[in-house]
Every structure is written in C-alpha cells, then in structure tokens.
PDB file of N, CA and C in Angstrom:
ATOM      1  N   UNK A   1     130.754  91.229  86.243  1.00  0.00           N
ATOM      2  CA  UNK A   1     130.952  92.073  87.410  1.00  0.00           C
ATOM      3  C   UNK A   1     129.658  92.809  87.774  1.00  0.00           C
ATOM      4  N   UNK A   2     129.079  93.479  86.726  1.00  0.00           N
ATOM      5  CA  UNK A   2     127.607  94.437  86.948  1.00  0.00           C
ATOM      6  C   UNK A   2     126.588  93.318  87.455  1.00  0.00           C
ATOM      7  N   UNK A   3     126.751  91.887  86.800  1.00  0.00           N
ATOM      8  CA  UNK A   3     126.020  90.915  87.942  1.00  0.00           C
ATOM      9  C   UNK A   3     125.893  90.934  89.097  1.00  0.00           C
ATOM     10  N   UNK A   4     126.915  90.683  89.616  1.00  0.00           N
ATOM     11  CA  UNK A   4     127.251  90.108  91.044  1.00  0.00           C
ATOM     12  C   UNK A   4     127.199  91.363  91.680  1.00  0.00           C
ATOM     13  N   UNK A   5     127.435  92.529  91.562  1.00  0.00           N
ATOM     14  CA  UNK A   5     126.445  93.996  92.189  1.00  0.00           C
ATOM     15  C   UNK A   5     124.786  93.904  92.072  1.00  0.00           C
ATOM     16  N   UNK A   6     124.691  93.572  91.010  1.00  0.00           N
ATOM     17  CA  UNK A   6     123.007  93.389  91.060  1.00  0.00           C
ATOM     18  C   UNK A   6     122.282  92.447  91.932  1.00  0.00           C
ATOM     19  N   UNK A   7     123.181  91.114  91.938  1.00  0.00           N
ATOM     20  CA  UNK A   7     123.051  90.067  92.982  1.00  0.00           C
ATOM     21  C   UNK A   7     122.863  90.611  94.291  1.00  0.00           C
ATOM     22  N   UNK A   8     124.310  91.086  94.528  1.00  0.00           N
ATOM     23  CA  UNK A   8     124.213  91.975  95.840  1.00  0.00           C
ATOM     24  C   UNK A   8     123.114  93.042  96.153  1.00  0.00           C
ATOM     25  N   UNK A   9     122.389  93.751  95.449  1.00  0.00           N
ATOM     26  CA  UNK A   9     121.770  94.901  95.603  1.00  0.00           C
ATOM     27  C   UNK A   9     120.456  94.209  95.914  1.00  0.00           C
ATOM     28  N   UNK A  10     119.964  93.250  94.935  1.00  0.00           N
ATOM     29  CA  UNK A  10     118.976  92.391  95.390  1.00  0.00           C
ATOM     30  C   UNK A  10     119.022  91.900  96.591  1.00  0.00           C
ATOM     31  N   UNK A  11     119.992  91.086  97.132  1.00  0.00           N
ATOM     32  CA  UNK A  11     119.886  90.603  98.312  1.00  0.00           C
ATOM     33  C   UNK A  11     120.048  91.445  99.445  1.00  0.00           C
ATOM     34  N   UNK A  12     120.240  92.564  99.298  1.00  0.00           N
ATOM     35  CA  UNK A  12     120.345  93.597 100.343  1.00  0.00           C
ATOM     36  C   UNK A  12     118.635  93.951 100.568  1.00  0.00           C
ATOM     37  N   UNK A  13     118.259  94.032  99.191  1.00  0.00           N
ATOM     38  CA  UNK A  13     116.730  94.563  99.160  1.00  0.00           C
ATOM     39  C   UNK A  13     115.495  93.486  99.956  1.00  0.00           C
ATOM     40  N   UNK A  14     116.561  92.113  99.351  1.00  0.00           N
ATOM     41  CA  UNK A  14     115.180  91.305 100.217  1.00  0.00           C
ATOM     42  C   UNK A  14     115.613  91.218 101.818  1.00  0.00           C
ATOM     43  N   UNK A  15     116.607  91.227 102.312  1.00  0.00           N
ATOM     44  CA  UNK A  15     117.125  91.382 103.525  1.00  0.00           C
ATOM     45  C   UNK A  15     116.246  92.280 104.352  1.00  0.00           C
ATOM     46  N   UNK A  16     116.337  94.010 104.085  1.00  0.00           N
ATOM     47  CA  UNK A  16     115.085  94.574 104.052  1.00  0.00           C
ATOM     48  C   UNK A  16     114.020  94.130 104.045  1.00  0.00           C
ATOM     49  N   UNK A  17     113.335  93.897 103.502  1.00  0.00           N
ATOM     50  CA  UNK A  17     112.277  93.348 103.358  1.00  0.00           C
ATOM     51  C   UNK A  17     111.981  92.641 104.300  1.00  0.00           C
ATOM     52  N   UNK A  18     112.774  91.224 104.672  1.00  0.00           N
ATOM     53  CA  UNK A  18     112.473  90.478 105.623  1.00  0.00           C
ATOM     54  C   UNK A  18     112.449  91.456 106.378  1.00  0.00           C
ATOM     55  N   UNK A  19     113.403  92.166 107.271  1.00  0.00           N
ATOM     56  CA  UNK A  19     113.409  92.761 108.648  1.00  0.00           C
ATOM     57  C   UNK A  19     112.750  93.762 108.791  1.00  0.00           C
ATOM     58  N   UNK A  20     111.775  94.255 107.583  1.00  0.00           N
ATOM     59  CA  UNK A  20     110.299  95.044 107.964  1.00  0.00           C
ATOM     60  C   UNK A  20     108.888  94.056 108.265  1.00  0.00           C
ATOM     61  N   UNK A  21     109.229  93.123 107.178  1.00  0.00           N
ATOM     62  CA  UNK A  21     107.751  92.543 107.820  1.00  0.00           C
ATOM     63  C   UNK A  21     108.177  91.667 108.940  1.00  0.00           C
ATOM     64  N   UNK A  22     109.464  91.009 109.846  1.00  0.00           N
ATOM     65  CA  UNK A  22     109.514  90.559 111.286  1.00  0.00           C
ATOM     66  C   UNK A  22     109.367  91.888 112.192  1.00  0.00           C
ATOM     67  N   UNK A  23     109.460  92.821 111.614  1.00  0.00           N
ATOM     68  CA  UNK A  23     108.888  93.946 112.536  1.00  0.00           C
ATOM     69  C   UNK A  23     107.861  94.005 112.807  1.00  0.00           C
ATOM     70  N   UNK A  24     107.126  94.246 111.287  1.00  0.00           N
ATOM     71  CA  UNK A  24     105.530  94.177 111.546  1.00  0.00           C
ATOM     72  C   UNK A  24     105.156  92.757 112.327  1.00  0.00           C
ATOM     73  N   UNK A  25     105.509  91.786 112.227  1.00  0.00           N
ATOM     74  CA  UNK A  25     104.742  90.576 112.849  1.00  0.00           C
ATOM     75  C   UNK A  25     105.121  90.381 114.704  1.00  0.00           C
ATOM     76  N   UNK A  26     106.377  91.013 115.151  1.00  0.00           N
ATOM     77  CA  UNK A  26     106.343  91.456 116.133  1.00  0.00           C
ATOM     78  C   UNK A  26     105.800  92.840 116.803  1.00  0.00           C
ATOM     79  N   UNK A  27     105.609  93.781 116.258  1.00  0.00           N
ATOM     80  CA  UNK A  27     104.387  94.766 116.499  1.00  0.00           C
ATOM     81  C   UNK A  27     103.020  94.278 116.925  1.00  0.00           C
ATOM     82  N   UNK A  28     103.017  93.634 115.876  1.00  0.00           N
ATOM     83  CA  UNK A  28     101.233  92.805 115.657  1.00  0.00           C
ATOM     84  C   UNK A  28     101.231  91.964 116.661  1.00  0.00           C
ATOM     85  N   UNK A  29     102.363  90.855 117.550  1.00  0.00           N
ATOM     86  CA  UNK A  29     102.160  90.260 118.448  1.00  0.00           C
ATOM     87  C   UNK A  29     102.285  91.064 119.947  1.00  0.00           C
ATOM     88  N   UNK A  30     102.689  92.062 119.913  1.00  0.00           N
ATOM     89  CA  UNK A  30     102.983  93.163 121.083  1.00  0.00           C
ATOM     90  C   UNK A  30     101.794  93.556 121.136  1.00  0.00           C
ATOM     91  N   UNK A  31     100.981  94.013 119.978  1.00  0.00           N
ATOM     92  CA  UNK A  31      99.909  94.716 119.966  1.00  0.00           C
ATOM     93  C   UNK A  31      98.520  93.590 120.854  1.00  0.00           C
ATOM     94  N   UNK A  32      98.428  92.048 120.040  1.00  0.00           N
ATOM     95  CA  UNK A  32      97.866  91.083 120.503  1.00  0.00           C
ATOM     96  C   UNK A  32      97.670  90.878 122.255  1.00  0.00           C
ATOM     97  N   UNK A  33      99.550  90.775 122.398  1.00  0.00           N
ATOM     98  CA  UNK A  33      99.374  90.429 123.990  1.00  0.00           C
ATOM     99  C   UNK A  33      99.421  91.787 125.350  1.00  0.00           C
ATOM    100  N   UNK A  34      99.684  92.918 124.223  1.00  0.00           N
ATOM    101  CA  UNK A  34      99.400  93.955 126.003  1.00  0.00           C
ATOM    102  C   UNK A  34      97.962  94.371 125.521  1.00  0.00           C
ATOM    103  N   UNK A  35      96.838  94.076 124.383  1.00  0.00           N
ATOM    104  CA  UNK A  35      95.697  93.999 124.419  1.00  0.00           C
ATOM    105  C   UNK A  35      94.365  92.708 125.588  1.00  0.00           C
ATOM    106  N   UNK A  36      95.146  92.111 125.132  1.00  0.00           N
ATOM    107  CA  UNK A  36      94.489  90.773 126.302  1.00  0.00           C
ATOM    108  C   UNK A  36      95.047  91.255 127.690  1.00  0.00           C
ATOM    109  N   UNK A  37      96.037  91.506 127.697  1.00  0.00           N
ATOM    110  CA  UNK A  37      96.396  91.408 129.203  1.00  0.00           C
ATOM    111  C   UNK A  37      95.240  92.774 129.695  1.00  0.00           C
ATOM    112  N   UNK A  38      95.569  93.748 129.133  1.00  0.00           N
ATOM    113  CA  UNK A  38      94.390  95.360 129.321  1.00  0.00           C
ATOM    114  C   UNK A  38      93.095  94.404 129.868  1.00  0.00           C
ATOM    115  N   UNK A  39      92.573  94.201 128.208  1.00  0.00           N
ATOM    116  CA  UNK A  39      90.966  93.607 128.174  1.00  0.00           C
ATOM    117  C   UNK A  39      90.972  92.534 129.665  1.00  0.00           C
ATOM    118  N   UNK A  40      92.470  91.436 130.278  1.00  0.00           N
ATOM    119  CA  UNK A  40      91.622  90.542 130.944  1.00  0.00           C
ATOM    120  C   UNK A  40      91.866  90.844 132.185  1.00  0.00           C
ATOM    121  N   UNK A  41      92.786  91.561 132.890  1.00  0.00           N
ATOM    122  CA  UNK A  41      93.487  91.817 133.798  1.00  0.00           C
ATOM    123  C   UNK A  41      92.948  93.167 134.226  1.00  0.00           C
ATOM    124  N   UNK A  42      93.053  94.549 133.240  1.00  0.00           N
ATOM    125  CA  UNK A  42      92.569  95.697 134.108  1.00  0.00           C
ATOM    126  C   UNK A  42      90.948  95.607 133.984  1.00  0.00           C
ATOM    127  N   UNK A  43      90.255  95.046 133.255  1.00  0.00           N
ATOM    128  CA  UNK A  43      88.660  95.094 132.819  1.00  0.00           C
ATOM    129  C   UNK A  43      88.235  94.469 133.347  1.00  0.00           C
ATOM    130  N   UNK A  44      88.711  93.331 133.429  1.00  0.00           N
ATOM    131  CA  UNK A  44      88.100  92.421 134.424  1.00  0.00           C
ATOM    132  C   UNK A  44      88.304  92.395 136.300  1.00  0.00           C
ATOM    133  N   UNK A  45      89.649  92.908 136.319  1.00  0.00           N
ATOM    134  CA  UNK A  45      89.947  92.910 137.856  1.00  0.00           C
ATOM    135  C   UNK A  45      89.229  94.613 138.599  1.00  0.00           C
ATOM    136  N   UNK A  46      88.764  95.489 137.353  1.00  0.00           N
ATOM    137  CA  UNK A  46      87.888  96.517 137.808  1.00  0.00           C
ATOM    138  C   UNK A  46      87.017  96.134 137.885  1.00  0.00           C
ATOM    139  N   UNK A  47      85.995  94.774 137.378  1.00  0.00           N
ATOM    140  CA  UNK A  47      84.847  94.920 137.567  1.00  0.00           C
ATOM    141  C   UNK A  47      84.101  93.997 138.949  1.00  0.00           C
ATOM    142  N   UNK A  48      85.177  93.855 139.555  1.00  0.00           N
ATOM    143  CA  UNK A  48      84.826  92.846 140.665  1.00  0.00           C
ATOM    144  C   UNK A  48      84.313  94.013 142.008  1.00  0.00           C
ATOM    145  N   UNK A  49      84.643  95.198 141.652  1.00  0.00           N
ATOM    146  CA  UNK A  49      83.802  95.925 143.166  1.00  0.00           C
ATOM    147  C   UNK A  49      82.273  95.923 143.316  1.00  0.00           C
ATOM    148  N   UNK A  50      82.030  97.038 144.225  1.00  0.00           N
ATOM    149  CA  UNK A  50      80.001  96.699 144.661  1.00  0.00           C
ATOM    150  C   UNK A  50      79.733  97.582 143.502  1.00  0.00           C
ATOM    151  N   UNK A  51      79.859  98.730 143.306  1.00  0.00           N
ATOM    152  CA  UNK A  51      79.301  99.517 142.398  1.00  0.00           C
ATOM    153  C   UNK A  51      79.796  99.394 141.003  1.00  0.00           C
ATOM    154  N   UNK A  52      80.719  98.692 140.605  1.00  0.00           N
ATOM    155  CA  UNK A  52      80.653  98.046 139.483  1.00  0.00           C
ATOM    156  C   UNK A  52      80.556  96.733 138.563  1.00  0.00           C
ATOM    157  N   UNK A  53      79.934  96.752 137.507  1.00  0.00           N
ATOM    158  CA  UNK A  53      79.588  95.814 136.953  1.00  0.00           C
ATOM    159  C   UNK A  53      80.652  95.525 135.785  1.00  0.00           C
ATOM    160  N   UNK A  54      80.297  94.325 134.838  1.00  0.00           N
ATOM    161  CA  UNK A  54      81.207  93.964 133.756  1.00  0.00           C
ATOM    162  C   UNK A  54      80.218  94.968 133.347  1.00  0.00           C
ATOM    163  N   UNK A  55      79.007  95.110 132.426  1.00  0.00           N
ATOM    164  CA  UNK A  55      78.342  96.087 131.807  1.00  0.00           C
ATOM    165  C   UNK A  55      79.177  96.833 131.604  1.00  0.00           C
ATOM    166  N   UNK A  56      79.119  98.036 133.139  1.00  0.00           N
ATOM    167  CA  UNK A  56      79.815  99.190 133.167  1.00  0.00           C
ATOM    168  C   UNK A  56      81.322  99.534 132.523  1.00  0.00           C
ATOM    169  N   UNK A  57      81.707  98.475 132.583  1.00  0.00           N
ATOM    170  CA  UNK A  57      83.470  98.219 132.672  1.00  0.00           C
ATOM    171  C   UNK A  57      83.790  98.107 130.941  1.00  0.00           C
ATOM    172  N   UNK A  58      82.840  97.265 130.390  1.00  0.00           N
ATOM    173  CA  UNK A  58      82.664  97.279 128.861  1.00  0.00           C
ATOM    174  C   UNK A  58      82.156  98.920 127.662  1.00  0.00           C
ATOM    175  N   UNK A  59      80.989  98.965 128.307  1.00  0.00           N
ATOM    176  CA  UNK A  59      80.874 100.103 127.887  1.00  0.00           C
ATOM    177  C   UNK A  59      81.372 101.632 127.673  1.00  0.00           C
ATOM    178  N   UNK A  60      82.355 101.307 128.567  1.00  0.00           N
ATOM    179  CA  UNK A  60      83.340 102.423 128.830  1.00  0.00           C
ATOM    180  C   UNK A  60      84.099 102.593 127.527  1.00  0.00           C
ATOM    181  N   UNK A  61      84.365 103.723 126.498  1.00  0.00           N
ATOM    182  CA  UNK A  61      85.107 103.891 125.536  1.00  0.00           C
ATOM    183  C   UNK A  61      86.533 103.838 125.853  1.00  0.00           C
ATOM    184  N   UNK A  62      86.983 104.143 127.315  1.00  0.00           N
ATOM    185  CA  UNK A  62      88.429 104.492 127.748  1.00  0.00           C
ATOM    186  C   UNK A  62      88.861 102.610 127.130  1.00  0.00           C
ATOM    187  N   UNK A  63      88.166 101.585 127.663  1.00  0.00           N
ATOM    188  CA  UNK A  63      88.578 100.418 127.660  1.00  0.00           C
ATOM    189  C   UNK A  63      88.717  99.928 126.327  1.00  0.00           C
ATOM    190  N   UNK A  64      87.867 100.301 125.381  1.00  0.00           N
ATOM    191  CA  UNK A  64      88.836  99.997 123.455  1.00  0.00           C
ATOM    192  C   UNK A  64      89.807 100.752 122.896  1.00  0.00           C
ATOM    193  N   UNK A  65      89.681 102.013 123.351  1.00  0.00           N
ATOM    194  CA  UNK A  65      90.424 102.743 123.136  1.00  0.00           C
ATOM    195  C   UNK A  65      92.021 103.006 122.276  1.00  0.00           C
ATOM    196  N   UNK A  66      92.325 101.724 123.028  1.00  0.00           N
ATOM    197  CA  UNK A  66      93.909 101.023 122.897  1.00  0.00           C
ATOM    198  C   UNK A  66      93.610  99.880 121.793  1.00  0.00           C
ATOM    199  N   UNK A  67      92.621  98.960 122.164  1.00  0.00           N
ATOM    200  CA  UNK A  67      92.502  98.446 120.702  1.00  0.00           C
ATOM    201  C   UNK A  67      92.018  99.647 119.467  1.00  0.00           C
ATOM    202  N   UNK A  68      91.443  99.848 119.478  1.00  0.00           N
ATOM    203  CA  UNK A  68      91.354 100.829 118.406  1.00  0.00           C
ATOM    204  C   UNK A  68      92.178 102.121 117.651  1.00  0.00           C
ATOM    205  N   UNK A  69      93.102 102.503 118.308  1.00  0.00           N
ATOM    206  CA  UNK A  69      93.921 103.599 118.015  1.00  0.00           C
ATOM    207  C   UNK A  69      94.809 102.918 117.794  1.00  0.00           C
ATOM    208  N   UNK A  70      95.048 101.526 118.722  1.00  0.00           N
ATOM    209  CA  UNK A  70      96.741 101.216 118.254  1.00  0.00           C
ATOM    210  C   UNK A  70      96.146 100.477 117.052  1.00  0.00           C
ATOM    211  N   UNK A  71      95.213  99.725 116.859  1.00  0.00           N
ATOM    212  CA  UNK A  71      94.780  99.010 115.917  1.00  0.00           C
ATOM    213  C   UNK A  71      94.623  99.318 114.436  1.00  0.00           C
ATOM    214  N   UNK A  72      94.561 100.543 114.372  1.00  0.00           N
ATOM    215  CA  UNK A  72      94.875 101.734 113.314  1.00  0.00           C
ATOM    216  C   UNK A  72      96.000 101.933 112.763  1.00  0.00           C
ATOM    217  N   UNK A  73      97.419 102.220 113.665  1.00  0.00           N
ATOM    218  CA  UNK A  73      98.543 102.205 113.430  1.00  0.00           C
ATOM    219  C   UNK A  73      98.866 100.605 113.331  1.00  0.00           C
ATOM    220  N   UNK A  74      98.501  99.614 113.703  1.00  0.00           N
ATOM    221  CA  UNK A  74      98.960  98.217 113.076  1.00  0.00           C
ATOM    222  C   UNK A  74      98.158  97.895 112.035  1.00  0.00           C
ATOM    223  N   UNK A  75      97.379  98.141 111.484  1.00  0.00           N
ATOM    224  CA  UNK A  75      96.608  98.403 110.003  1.00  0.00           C
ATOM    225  C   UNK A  75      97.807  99.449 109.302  1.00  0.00           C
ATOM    226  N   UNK A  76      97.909 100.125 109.324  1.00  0.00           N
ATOM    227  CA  UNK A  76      98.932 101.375 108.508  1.00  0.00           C
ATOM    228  C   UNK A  76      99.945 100.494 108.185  1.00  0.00           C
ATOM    229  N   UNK A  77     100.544 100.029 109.616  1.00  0.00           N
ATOM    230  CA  UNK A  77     102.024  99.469 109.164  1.00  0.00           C
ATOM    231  C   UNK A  77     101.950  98.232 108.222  1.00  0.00           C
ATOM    232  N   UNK A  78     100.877  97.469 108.537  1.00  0.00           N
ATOM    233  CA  UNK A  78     100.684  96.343 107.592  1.00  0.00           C
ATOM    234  C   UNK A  78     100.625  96.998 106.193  1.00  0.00           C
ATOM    235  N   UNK A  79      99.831  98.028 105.861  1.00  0.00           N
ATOM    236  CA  UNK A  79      99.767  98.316 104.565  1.00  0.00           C
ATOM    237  C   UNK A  79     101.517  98.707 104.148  1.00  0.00           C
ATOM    238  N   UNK A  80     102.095  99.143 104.913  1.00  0.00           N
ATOM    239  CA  UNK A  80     103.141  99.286 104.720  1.00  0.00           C
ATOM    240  C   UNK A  80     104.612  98.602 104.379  1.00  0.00           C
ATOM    241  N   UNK A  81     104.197  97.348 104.912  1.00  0.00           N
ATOM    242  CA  UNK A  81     104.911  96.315 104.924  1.00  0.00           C
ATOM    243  C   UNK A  81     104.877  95.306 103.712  1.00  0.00           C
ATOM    244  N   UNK A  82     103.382  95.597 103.552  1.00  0.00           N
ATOM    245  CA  UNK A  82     103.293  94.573 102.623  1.00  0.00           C
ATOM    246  C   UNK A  82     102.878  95.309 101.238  1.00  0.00           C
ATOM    247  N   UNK A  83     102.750  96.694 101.528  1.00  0.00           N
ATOM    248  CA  UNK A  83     102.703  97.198 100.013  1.00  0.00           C
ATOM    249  C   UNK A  83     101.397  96.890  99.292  1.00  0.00           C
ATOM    250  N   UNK A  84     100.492  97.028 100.373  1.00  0.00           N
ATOM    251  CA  UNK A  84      99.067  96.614  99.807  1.00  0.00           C
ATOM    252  C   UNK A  84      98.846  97.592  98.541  1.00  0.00           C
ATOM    253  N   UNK A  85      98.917  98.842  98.845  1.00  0.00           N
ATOM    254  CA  UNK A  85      98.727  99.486  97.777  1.00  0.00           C
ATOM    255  C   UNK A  85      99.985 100.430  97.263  1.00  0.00           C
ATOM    256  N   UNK A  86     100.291  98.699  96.108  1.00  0.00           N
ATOM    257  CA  UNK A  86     101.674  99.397  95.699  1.00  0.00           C
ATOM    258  C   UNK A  86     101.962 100.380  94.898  1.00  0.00           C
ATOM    259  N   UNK A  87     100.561 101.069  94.540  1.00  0.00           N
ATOM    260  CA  UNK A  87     101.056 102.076  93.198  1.00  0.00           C
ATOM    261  C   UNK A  87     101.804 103.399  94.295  1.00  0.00           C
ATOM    262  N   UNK A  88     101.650 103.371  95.771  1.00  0.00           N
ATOM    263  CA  UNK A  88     102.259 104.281  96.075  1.00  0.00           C
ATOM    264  C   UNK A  88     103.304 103.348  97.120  1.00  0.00           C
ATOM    265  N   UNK A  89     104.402 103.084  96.209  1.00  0.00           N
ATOM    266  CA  UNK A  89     105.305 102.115  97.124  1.00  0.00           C
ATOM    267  C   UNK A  89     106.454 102.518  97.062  1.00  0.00           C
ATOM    268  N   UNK A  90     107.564 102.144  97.268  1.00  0.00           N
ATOM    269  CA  UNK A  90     109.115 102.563  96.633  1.00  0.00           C
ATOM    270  C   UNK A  90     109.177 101.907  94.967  1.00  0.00           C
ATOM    271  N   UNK A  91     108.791 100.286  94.887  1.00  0.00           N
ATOM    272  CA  UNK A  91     108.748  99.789  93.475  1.00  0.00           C
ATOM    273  C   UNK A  91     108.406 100.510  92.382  1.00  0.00           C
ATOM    274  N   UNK A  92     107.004 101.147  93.043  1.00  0.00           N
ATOM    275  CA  UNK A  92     105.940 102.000  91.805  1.00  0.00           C
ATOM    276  C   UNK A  92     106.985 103.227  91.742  1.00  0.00           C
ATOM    277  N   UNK A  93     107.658 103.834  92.455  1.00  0.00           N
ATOM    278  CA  UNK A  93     108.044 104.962  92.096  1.00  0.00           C
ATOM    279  C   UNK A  93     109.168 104.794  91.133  1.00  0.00           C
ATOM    280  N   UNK A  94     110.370 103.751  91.677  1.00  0.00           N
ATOM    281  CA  UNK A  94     111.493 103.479  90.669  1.00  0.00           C
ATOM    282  C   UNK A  94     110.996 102.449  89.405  1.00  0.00           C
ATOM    283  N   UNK A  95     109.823 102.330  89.131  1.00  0.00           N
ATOM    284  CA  UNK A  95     109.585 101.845  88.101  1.00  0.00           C
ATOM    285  C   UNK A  95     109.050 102.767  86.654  1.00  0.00           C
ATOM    286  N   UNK A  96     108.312 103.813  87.754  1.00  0.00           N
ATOM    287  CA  UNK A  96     107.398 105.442  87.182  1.00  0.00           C
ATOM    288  C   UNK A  96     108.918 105.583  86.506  1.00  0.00           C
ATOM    289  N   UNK A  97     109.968 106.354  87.791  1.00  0.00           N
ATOM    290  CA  UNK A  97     111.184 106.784  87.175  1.00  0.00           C
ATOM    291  C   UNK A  97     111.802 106.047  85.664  1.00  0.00           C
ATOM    292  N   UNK A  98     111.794 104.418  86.070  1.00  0.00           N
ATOM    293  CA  UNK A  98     112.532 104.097  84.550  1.00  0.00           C
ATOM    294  C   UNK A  98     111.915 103.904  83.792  1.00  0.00           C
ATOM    295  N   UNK A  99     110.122 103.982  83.389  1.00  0.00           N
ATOM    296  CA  UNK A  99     109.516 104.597  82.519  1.00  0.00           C
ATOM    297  C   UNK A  99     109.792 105.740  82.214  1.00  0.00           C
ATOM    298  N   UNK A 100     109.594 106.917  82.468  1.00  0.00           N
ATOM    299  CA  UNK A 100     110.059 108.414  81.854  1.00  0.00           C
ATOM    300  C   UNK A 100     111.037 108.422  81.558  1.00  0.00           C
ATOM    301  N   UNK A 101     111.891 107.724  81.965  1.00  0.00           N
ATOM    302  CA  UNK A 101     113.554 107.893  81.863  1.00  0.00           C
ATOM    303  C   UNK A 101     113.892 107.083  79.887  1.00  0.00           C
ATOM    304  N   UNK A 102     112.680 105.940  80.167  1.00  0.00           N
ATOM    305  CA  UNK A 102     112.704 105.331  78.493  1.00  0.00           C
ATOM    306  C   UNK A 102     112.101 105.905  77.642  1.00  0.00           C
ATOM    307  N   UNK A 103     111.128 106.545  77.855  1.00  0.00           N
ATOM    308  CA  UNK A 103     110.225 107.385  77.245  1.00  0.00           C
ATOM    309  C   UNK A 103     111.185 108.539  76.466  1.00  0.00           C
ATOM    310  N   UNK A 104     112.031 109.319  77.690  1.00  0.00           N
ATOM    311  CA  UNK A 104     113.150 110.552  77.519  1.00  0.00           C
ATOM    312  C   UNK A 104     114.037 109.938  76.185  1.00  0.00           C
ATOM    313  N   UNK A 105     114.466 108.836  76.276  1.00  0.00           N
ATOM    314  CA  UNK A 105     115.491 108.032  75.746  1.00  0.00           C
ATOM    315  C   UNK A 105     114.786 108.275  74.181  1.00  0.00           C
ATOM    316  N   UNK A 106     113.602 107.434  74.007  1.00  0.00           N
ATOM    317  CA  UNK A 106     112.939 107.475  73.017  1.00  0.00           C
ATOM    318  C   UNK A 106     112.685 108.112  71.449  1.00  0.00           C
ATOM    319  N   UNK A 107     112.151 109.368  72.995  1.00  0.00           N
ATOM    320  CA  UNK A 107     112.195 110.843  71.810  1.00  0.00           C
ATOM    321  C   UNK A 107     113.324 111.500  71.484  1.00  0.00           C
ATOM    322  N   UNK A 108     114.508 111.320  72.318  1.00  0.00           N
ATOM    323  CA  UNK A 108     115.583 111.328  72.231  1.00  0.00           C
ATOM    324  C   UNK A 108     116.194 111.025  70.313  1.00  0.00           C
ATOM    325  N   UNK A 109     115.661 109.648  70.425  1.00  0.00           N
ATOM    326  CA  UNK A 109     116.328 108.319  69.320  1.00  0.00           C
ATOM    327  C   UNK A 109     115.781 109.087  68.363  1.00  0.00           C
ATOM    328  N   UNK A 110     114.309 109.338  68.066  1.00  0.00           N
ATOM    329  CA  UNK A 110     113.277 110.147  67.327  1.00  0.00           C
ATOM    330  C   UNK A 110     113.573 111.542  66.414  1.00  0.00           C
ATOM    331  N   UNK A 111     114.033 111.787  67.522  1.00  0.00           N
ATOM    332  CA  UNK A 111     115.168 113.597  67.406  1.00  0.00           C
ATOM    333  C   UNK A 111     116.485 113.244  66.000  1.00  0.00           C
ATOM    334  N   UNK A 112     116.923 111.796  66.466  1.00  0.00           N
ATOM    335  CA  UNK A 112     118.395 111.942  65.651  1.00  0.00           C
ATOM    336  C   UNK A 112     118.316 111.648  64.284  1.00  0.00           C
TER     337      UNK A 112
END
C-alpha cells in the first residue's frame, strides 16, 4: 500500500516537473518571437525616414532593452526550471531535512 502512494507521489512530482519546464520552453519561445518581431518590424520600419538611419535605430539602448531585461528573467526561470543550481532547490532542501532528521535519529540510538 505505502508503494503505490509513493508511486503516486512520484508521478505527481514528475507531472510537475514536466509542466514547469513546457512553461519555461514556451516563455523562451514568446520571448524569441515578440523579440524578432520588435528587432524586425519596429527597428527596421523606424529606420526608413530622412533623418533616420539603421545606425541611429541600433544604437539606441531603448531598442535592446527588451532583449535584455526580459532576457534576464528567461535566464532566472531557466535556472529555475532546471535546477541548475540545485544545492538551493526543493530536492537539496528535503534531502538537508532527511539528513538532520538521521543524524537526530542517530544520537538518539547513541543516548539508549
């Protein structure tokens, strides 16, 4: 019986799992295509007047802007998703926990 809960608890966990990183990979493609459309559509269709140039239109900080800030928060979430650095993850923590918790047990046994 304590199996087939564990079964279950697992498969709930990877379930999760999947439907954070199809998040992240649809983020990351949202992020991809209203970046091109910005960069080809407003950057480029500004730079067709007399007094402006592509130069001008590039150099402008307003125009990365959006890659770069959102590009930041889709870096974060990736680390997040994928647990790049898992010592600060949910795993690392319930693993910390059932270390101390054996450790407690231990000195516990030690005591009797």
């Amino acid at each position: 019986m304590e199996n087939i809960f564990r079964e279950e608890r697992e498969y709930i966990a990877a379930k999760k799992k999947v439907k954070k990183i199809k998040g992240f990979y649809i983020h990351f493609l949202v992020y991809v295509l209203v970046n091109i459309f910005i960069s080809g559509v407003i950057v480029f269709g500004l730079t067709r007047g007399d007094d402006r140039t592509f130069f001008n239109a590039i150099t402008n900080f307003g125009v990365y802007a959006t890659w770069i800030f959102w590009g930041i928060g889709v870096f974060f979430h990736w680390i997040g998703v994928f647990e790049v650095f898992s010592f600060i993850g949910k795993d690392w923590e319930d693993k910390k926990i059932k270390e101390l918790m054996e450790k407690e047990q231990q000195q516990r046994n030690k005591r009797r």
